[in-house]
Protein backbone atom coordinates (compact mmCIF):
# COMPACT_ATOMS: atom_id res chain seq x y z
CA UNK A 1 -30.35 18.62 -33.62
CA UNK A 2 -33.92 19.01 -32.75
CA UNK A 3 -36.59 20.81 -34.51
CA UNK A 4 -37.01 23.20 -32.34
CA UNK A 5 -32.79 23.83 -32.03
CA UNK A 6 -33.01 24.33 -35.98
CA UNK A 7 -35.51 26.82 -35.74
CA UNK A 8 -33.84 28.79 -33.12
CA UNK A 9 -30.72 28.76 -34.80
CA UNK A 10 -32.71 30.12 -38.26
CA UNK A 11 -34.71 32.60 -35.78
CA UNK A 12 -31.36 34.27 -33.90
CA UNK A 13 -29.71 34.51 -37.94
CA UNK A 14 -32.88 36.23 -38.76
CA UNK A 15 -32.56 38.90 -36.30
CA UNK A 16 -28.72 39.16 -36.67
CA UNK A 17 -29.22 39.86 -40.31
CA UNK A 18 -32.17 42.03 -39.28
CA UNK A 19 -29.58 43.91 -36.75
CA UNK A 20 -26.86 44.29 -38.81
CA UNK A 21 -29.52 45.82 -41.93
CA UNK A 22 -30.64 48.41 -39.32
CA UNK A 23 -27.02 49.40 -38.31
CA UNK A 24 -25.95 49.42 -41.78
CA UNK A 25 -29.48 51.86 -42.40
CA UNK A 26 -28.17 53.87 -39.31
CA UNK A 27 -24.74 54.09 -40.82
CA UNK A 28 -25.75 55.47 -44.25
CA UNK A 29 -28.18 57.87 -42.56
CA UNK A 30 -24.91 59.36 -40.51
CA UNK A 31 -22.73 59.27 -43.54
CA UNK A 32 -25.48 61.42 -45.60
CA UNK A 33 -26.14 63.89 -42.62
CA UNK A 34 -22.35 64.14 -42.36
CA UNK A 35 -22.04 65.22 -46.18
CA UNK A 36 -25.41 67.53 -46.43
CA UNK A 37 -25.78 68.28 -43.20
CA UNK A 38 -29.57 68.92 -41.91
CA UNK A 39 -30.45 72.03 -42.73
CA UNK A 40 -29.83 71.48 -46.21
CA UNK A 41 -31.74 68.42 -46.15
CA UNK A 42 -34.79 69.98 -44.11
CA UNK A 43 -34.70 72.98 -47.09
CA UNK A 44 -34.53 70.60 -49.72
CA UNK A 45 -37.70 68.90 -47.94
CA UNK A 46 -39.49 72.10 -47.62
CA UNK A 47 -38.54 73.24 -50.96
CA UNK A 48 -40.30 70.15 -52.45
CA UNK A 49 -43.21 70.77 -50.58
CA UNK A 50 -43.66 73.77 -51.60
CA UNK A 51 -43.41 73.62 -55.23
CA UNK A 52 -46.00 70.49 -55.35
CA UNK A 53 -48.59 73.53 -52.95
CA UNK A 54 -47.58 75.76 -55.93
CA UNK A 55 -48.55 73.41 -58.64
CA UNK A 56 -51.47 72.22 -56.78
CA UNK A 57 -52.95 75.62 -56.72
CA UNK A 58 -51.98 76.21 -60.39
CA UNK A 59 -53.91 73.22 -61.30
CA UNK A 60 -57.18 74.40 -59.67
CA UNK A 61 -56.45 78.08 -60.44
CA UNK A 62 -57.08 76.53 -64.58
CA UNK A 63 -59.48 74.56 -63.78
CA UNK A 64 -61.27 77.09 -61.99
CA UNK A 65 -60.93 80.61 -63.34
CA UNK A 66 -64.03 81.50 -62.25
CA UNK A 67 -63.97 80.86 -58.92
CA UNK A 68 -60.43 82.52 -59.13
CA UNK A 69 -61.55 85.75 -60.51
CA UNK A 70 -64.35 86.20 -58.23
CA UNK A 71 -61.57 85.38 -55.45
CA UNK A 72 -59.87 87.97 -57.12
CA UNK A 73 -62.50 90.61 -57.47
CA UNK A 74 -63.33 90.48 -53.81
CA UNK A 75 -59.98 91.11 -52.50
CA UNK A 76 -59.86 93.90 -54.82
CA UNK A 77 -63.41 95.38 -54.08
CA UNK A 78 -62.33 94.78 -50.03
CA UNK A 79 -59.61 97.63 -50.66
CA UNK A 80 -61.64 99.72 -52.79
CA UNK A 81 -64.46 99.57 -50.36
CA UNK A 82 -64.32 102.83 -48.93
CA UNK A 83 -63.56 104.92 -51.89
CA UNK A 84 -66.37 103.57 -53.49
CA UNK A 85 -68.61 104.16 -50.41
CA UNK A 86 -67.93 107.71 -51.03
CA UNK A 87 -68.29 107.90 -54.58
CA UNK A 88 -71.82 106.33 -53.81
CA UNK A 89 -72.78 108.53 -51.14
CA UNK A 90 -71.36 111.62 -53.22
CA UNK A 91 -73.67 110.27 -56.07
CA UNK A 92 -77.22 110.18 -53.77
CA UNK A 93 -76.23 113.16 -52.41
CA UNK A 94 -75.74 111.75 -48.42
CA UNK A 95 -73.45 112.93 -45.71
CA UNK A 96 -71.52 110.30 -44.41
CA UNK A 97 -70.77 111.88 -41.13
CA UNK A 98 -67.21 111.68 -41.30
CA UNK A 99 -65.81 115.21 -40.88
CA UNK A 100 -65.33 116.62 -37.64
CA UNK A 101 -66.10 119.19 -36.03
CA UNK A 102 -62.82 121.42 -36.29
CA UNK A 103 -59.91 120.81 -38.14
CA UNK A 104 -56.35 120.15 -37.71
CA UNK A 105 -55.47 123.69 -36.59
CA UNK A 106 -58.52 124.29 -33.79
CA UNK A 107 -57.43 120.86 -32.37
CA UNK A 108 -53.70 121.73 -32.03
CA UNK A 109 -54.56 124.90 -30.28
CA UNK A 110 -56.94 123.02 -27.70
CA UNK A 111 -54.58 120.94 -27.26
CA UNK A 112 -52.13 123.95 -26.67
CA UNK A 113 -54.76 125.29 -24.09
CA UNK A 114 -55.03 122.30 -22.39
CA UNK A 115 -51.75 121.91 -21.76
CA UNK A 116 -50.95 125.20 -20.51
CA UNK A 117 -53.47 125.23 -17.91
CA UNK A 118 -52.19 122.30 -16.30
């Protein structure tokens, strides 16, 4: 046998062995689907991923508190934003504007009027 025989002989048993690995890997992967299934797999997946995001932002929430809390404080002083707008205003002494001109009861009864004249 030639030289070049021998190596094609070595070459094709490569790539059988290589064939028969992947079906074997193909095998295994319907065996474990079979026993888990995919969803449970996919949650377990997600699961994972989400605990290492948790402990990520753990980590820099310690090593950051500062940043954190001023995070935090902004948020909070979002929310608060327009009782505190009044509580300023009430303290200079300025009218925001914000009442109207009649109250509930004078805009039920236009709204009474209105709809008896149509």
């Amino acid at each position: 046998m030639s030289l070049l025989e021998e190596r094609l002989a070595e070459d094709r048993a490569l790539r059988d062995a290589a064939l028969a690995l992947f079906k074997a890997d193909i095998g295994y992967i319907r065996d474990g689907v079979r026993e888990r299934g995919l969803t449970a797999r996919l949650a377990d997946r997600l699961g994972e991923g989400t605990l290492d995001m948790v402990d990520d932002a753990v980590d820099f929430a310690e090593s950051n508190k500062g940043v954190v809390a001023a995070g935090v404080m902004a948020v909070v002083l979002w929310f608060a934003r327009g009782p505190i707008l009044k509580l300023v205003g009430g303290l200079i002494g300025e009218d925001d504007g914000s009442e109207e001109p009649w109250d509930d009861d004078d805009r039920s009864e236009q709204g009474d009027t209105a709809e008896k004249d149509d």
